[in-house]
Protein backbone atom coordinates (compact mmCIF):
# COMPACT_ATOMS: atom_id res chain seq x y z
CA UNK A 1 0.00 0.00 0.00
CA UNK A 2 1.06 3.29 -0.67
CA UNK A 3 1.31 5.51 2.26
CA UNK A 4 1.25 9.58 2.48
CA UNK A 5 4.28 10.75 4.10
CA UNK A 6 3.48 14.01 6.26
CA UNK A 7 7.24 15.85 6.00
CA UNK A 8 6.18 18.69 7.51
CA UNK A 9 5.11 17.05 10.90
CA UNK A 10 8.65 16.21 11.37
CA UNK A 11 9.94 17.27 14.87
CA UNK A 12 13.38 19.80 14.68
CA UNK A 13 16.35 18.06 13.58
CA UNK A 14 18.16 18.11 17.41
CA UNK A 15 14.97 15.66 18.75
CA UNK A 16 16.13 12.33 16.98
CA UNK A 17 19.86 13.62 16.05
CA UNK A 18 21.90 12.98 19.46
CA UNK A 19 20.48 9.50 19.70
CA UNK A 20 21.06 8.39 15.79
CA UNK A 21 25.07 10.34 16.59
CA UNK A 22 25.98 8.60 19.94
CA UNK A 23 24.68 5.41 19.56
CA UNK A 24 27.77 4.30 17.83
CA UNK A 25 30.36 5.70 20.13
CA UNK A 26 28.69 2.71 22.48
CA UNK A 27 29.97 0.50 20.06
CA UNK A 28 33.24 1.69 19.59
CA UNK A 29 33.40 1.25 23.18
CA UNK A 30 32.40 -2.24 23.50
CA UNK A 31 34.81 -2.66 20.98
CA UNK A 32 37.58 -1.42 22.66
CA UNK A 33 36.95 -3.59 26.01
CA UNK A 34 36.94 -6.34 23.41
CA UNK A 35 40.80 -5.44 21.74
CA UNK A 36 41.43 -4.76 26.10
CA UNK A 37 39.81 -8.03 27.07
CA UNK A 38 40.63 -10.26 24.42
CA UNK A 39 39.91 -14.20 24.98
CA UNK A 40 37.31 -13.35 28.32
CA UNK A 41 35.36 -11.43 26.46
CA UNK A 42 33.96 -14.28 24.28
CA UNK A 43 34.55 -17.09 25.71
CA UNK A 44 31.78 -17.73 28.28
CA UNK A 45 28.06 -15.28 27.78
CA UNK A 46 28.83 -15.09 31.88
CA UNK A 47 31.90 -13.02 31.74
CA UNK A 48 31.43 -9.69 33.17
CA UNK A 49 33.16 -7.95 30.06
CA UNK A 50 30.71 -9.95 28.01
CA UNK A 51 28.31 -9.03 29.96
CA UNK A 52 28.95 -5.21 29.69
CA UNK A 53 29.78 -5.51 26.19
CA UNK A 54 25.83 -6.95 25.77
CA UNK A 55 24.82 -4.11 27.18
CA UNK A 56 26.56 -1.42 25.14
CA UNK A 57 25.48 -3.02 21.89
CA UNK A 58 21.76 -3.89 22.59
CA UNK A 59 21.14 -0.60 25.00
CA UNK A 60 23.30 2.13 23.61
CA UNK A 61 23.90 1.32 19.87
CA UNK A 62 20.42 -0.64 18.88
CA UNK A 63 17.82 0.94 22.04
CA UNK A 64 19.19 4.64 21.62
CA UNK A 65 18.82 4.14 17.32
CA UNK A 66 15.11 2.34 17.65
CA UNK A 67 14.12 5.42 20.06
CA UNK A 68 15.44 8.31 17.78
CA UNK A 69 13.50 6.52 15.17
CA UNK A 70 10.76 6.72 17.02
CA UNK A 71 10.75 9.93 17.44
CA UNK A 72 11.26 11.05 13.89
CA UNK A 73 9.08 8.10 11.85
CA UNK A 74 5.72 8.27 13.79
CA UNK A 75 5.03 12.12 12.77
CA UNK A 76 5.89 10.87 9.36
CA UNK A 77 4.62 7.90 9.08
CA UNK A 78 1.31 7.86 11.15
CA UNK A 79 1.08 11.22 11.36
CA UNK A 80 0.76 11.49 15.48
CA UNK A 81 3.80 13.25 16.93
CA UNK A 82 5.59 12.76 20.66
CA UNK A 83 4.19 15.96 22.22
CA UNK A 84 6.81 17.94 23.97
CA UNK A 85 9.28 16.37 21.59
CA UNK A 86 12.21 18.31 22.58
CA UNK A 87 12.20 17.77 26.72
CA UNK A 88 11.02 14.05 26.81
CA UNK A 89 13.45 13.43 23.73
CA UNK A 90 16.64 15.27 26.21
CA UNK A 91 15.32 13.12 29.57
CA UNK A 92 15.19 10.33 27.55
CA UNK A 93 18.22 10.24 25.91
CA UNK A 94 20.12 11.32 29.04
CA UNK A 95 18.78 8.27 31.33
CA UNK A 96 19.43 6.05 28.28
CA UNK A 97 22.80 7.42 28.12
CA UNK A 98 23.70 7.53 31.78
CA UNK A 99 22.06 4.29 32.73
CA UNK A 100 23.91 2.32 29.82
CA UNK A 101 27.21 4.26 31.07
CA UNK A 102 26.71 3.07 34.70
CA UNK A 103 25.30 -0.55 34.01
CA UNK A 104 28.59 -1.51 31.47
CA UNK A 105 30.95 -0.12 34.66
CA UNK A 106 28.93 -2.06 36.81
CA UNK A 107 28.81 -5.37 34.92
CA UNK A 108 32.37 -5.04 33.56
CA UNK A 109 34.25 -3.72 36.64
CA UNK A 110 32.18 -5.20 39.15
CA UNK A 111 31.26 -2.34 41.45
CA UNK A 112 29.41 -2.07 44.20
CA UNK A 113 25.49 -2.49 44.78
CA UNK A 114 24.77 1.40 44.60
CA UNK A 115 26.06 1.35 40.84
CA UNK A 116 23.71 -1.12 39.98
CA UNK A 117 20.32 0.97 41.47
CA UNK A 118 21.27 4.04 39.96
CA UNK A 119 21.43 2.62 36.46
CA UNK A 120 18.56 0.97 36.80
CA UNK A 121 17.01 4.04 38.31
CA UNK A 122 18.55 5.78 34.87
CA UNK A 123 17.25 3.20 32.77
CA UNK A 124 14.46 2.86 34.44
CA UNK A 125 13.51 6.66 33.76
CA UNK A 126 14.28 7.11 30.33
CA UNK A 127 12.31 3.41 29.93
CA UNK A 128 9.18 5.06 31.36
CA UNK A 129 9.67 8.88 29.44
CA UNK A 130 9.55 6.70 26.46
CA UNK A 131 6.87 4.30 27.19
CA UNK A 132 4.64 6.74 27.97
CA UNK A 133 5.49 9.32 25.43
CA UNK A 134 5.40 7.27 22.32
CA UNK A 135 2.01 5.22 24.04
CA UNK A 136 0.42 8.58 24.45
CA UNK A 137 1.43 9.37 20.78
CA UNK A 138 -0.04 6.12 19.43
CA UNK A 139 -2.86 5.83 20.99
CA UNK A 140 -4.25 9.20 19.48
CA UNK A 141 -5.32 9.40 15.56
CA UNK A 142 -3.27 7.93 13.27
CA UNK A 143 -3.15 7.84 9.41
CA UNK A 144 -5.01 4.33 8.28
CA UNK A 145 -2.40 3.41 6.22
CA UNK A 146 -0.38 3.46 9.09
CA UNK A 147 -2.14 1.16 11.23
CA UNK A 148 0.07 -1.88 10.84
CA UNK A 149 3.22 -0.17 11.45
CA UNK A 150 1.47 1.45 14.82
CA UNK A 151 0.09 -1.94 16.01
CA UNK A 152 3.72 -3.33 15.44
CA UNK A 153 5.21 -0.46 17.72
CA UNK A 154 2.37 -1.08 20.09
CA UNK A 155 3.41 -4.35 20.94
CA UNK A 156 6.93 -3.80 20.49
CA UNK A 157 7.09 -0.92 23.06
CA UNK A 158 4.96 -3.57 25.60
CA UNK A 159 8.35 -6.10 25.08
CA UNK A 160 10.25 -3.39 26.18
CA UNK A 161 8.47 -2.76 29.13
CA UNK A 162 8.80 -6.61 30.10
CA UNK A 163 12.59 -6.36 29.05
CA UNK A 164 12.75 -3.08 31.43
CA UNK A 165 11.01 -5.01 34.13
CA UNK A 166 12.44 -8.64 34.04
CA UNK A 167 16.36 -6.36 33.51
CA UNK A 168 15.33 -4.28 36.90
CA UNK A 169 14.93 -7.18 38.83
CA UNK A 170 18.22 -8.60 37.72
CA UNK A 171 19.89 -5.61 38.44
CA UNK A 172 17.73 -5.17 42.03
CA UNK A 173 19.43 -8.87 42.82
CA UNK A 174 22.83 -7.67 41.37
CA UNK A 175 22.99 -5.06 44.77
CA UNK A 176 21.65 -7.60 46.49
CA UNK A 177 17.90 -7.52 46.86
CA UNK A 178 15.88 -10.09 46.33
CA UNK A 179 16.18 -13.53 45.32
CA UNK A 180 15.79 -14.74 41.86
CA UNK A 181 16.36 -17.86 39.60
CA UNK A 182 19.04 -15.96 38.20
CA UNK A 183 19.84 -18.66 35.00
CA UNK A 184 16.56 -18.78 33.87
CA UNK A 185 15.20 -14.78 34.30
CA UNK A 186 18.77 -13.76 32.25
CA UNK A 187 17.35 -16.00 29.77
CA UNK A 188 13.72 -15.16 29.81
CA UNK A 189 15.42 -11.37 29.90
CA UNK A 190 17.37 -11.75 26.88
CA UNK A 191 14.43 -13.60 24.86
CA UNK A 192 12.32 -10.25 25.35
CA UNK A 193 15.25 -8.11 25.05
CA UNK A 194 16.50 -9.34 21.66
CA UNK A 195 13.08 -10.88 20.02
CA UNK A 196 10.32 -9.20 21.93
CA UNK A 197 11.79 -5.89 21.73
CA UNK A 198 14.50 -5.69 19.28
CA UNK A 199 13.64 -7.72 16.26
CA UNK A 200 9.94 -6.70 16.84
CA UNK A 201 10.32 -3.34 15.92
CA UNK A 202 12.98 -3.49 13.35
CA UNK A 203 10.95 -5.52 11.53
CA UNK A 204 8.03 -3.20 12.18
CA UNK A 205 10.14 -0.59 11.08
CA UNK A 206 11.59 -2.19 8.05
CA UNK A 207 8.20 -2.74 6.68
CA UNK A 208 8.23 1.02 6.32
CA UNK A 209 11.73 1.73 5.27
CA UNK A 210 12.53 -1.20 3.01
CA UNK A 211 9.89 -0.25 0.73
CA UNK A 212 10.52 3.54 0.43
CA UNK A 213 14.35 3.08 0.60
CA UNK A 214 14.80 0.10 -1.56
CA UNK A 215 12.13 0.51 -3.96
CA UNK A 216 10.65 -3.10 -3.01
CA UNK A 217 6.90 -4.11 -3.21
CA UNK A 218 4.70 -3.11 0.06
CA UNK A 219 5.11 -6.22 2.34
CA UNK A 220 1.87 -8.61 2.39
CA UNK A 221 -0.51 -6.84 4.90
CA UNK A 222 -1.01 -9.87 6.38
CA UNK A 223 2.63 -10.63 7.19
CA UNK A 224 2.93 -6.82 8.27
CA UNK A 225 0.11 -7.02 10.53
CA UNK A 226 0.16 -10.79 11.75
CA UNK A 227 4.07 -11.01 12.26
CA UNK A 228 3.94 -8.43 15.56
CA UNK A 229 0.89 -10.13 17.00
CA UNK A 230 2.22 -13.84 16.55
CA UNK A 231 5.72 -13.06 17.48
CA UNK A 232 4.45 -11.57 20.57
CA UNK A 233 2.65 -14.13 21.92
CA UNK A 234 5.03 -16.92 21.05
CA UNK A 235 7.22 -14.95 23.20
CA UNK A 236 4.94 -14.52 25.49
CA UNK A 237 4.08 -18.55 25.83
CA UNK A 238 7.68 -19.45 25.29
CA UNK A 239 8.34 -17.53 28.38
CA UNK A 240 5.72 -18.86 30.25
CA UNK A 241 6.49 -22.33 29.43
CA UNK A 242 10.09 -21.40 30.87
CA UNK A 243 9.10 -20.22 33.85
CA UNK A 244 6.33 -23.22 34.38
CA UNK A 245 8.99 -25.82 33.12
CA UNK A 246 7.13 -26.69 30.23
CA UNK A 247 9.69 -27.88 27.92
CA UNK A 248 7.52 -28.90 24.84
CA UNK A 249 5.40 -25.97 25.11
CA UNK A 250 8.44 -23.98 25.47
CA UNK A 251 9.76 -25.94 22.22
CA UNK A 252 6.97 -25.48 20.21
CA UNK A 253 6.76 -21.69 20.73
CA UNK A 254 10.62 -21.60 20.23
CA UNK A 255 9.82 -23.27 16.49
CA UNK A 256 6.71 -21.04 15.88
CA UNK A 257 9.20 -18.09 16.52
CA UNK A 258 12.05 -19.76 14.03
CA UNK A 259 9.17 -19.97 11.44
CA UNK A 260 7.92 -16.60 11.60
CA UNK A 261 11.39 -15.21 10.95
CA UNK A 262 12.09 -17.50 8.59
CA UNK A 263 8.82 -16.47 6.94
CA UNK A 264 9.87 -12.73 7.53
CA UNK A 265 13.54 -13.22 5.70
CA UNK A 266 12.32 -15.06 3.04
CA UNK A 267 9.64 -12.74 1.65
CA UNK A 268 12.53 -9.75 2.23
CA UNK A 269 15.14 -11.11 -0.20
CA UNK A 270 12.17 -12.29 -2.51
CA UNK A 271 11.15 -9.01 -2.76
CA UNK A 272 15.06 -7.67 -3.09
CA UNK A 273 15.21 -9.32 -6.18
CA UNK A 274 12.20 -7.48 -8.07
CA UNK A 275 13.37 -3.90 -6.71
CA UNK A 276 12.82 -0.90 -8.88
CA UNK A 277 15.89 0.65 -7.60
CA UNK A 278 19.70 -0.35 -7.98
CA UNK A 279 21.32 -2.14 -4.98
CA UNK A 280 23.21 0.27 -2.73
CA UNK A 281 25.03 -0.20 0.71
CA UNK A 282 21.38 -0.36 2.41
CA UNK A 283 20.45 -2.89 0.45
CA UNK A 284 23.52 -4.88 1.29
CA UNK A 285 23.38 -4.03 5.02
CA UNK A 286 19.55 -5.33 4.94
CA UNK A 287 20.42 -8.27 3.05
CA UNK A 288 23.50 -8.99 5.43
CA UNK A 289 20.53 -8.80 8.62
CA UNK A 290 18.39 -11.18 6.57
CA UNK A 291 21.24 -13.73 6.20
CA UNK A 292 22.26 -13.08 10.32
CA UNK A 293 18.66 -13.63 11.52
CA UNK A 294 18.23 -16.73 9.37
CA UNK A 295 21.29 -18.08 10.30
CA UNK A 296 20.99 -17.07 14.00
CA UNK A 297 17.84 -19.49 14.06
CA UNK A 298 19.72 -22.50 12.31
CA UNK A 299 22.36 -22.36 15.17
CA UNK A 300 19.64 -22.16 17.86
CA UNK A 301 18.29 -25.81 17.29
CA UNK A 302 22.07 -26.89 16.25
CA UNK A 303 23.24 -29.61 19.24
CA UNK A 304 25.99 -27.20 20.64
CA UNK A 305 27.15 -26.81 23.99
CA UNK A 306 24.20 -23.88 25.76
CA UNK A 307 26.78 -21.35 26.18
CA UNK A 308 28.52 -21.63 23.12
CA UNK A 309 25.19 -22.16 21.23
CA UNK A 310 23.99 -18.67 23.55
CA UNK A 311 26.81 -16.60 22.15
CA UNK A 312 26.69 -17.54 18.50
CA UNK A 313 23.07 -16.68 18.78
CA UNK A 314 23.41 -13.49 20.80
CA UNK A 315 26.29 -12.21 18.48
CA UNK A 316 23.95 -13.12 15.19
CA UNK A 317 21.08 -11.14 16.41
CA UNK A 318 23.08 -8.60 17.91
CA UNK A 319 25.45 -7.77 16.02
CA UNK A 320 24.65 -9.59 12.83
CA UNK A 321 21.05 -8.78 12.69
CA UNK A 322 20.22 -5.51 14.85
CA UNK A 323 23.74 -3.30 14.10
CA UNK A 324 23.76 -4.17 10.45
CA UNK A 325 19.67 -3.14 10.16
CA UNK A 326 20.63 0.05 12.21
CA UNK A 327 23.71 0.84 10.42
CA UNK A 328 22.05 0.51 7.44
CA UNK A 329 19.47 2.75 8.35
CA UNK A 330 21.67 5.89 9.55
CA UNK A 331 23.03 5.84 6.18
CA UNK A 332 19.91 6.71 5.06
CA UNK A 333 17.85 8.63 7.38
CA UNK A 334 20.90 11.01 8.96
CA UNK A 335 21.76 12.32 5.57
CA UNK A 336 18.05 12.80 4.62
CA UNK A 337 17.75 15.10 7.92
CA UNK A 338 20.40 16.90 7.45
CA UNK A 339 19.60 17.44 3.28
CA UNK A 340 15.51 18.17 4.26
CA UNK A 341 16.45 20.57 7.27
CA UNK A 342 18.77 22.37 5.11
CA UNK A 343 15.62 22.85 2.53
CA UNK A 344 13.55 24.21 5.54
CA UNK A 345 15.91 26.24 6.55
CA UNK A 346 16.25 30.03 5.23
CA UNK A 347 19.53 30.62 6.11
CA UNK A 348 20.63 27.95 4.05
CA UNK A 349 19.36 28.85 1.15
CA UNK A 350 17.80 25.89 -0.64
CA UNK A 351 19.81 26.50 -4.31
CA UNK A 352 23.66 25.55 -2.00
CA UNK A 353 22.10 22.23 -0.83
CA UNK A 354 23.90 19.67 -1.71
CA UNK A 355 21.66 16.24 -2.52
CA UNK A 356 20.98 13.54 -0.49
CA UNK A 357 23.75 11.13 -2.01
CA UNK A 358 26.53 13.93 -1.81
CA UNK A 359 25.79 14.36 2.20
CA UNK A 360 27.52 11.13 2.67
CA UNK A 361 29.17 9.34 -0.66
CA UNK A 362 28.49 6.02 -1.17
CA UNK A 363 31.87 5.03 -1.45
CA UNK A 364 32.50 6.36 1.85
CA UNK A 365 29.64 3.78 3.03
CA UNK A 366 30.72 1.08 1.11
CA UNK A 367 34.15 1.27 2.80
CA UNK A 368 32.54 1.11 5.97
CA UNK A 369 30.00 -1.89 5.15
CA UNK A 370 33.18 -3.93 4.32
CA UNK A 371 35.55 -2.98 7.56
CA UNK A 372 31.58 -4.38 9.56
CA UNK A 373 31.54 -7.59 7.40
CA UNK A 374 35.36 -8.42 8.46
CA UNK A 375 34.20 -7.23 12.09
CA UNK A 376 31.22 -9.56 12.40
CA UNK A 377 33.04 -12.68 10.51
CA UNK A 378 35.34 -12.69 12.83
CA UNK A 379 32.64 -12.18 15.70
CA UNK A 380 30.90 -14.88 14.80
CA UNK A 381 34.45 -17.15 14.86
CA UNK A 382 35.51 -16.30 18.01
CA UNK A 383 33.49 -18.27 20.31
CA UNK A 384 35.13 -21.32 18.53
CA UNK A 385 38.16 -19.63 18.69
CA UNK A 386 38.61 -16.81 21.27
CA UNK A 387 42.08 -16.77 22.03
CA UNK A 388 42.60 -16.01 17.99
CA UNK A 389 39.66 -14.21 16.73
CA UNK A 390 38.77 -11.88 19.85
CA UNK A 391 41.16 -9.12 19.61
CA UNK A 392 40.95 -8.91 16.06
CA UNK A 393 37.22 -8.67 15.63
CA UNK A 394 37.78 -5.89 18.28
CA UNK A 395 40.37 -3.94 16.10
CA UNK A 396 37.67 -4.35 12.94
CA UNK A 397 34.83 -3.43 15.19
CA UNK A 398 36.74 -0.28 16.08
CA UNK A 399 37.87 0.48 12.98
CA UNK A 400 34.45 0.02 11.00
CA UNK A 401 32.56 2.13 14.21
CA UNK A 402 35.33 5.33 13.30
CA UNK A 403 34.10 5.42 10.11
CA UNK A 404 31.02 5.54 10.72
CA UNK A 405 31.28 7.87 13.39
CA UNK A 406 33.60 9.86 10.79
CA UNK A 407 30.57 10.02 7.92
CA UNK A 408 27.70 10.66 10.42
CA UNK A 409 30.11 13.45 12.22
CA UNK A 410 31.13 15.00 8.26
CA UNK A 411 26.74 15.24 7.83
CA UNK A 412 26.53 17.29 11.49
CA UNK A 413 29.70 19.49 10.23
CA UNK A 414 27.51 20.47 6.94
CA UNK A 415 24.63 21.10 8.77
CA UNK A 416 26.43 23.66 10.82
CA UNK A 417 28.26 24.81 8.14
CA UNK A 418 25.30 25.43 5.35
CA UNK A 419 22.71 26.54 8.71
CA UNK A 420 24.80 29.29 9.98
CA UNK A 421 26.16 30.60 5.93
């Protein structure tokens, strides 16, 4: 379907800006704990530099992108905006910010119990700015068309808000209140975190995006509307099947969850291939999450040991799936903020504006798409081979996050630049 895109309703360009601009300086330091860290980092999920490195990728580079989104696509797309925009957008990015800080130093260095309360006081904060923002923005009017994508950030948002409660309880037991089956709630955590939260709304989201940035078909309605809803409760019982012991309840929601992705992938690169539009570096970063995500559910039913089977997984969706969606993404939308911006703005003066594709060259994104694909082959090698592959996928990692920090930071110096000529 063919949607109406309301421009005009976007919010200023400093609302979505500092999250899509941080988020990868989280990465670049996860990736510098992993050159520090070397063979500890991946060779057990239970390490505490794994743990913080976890953190940094799924909190500060993938939560801090998905809520700048947010923030800039639902004016757009659905045509409701986040009232008070500018404020909740600054408290939430600051908790965000501060709580991810706190909760890597916490994790990682092991300090004390007050470290652990006041990140997830932090994160706890910006969780609840954002709930109830973006609910309060969804549940007004919304543009028909619309609906699907709405629905899909609906039920995303509510996996956060599990994710948010099930990771405060952790951390609550962390500074030592409370007793918890610690195992199993890191694992019903990270099931929420990653599918419930994560996946669901980049999907959601790519519904939108692949279409109007790719030049693809409109996905099937009934995949765009029934994918959010299904993969929400299968979560949902695959959880509860956890937490009841339940194992072939909790095995059949754990298929019904493989199939729906599976389902999701396939009609993706199906609809690559009859494109209107010539492949560019999105298209290969979206095609490079399709393979990740489809791969990441082969090795969850392979017979591996748990925790080597847990890290494969984690680093497929993570860093496979989620960072090469997002990554993808800033390629496109940051340089389309700063060109449309520009436009709006007087004191630019619309005829010196360069386009879209001269903000940041592709060749420039291209370079950095190739420096991610060494990074995340030898990710994905070095729990087989940590003592060999860990410090290296840490130099790549840093290298590939400076140049992407370096294109997205060259876009913010011609914004200035044009806005105050």
């Amino acid at each position: 379907m063919q949607r109406t895109l309301s421009y005009g309703a976007m919010p200023p360009i400093w609302v979505p800006l500092p999250f899509l601009l941080t988020a990868p300086c989280f990465v670049f330091a996860a990736a510098l704990l992993l050159m520090w860290h070397g063979e500890a980092a991946l060779s057990s999920r239970w390490t505490p530099v794994t743990l913080a490195m976890t953190h940094l990728l799924s909190l500060g580079f993938l939560t801090m992108t998905i809520v700048g989104a947010l923030f800039q696509i639902l004016p757009v797309v659905a045509g409701t905006a986040v009232k008070l925009a500018g404020p909740v957008a600054l408290l939430s990015w600051s908790g965000l910010a501060g709580g991810t800080v706190i909760l890597a130093g916490a994790l990682g260095l092991g300090l004390g119990p007050g470290f652990y309360v006041t990140a997830a006081s932090l994160l706890g904060l910006a969780g609840l700015v954002v709930l109830s923002a973006v609910g309060a923005a969804i549940s007004r009017r919304i543009v028909p068309a619309a609906r699907p994508l709405v629905a899909g950030v609906r039920l995303a948002i509510s996996g956060l808000a599990v994710t948010m409660g099930l990771g405060g309880a952790l951390a609550m037991y962390l500074a030592g209140l409370g007793m918890l089956d610690v195992l199993l709630f890191v694992d019903v955590h990270a099931s929420w975190g990653l599918v419930g939260w994560i996946v669901a709304l980049t999907a959601a989201v790519s519904f939108q995006v692949i279409p109007m940035f790719q030049g693809t078909p409109a996905y099937p309605r009934l995949l765009e509307e029934g994918m959010p809803v299904l993969l929400f409760a299968l979560v949902l019982a695959w959880s509860g099947a956890a937490l009841l012991k339940l194992p072939g309840l909790q095995l059949a929601a754990e298929i019904g969850v493989g199939a729906l992705m599976l389902t999701y992938v396939a009609t993706t690169f199906q609809f690559f291939r009859r494109r209107k539009r010539k492949a560019d570096v999105g298209t290969f970063y979206w095609s490079l999450a399709m393979a990740c995500l489809a791969l990441a559910i082969l090795v969850h039913f392979l017979p591996l040991a748990p925790d080597r089977r847990a890290l494969l997984t984690g680093v497929l969706v993570i860093a496979g799936f989620g960072m090469s969606a997002v990554n993808g993404m800033l390629y496109k939308i940051v340089p389309f903020l700063v060109w449309y911006h520009l436009q709006c703005d007087v004191r630019a003066g619309g005829a010196r504006v360069p386009g879209v594709k001269s903000i940041v060259d592709e060749a420039r994104a291209l370079r950095q798409w190739r420096w991610h694909v060494v990074a995340l082959c030898l990710l994905l090698g070095s729990p087989l081979a940590p003592s060999v592959l860990a410090r290296p996928a840490g130099l790549f990692m840093t290298l590939a996050m400076l140049l992407l920090i370096r294109d997205l930071g060259g876009a913010l110096r011609l914004f200035l630049r044009l806005r105050h000529a």
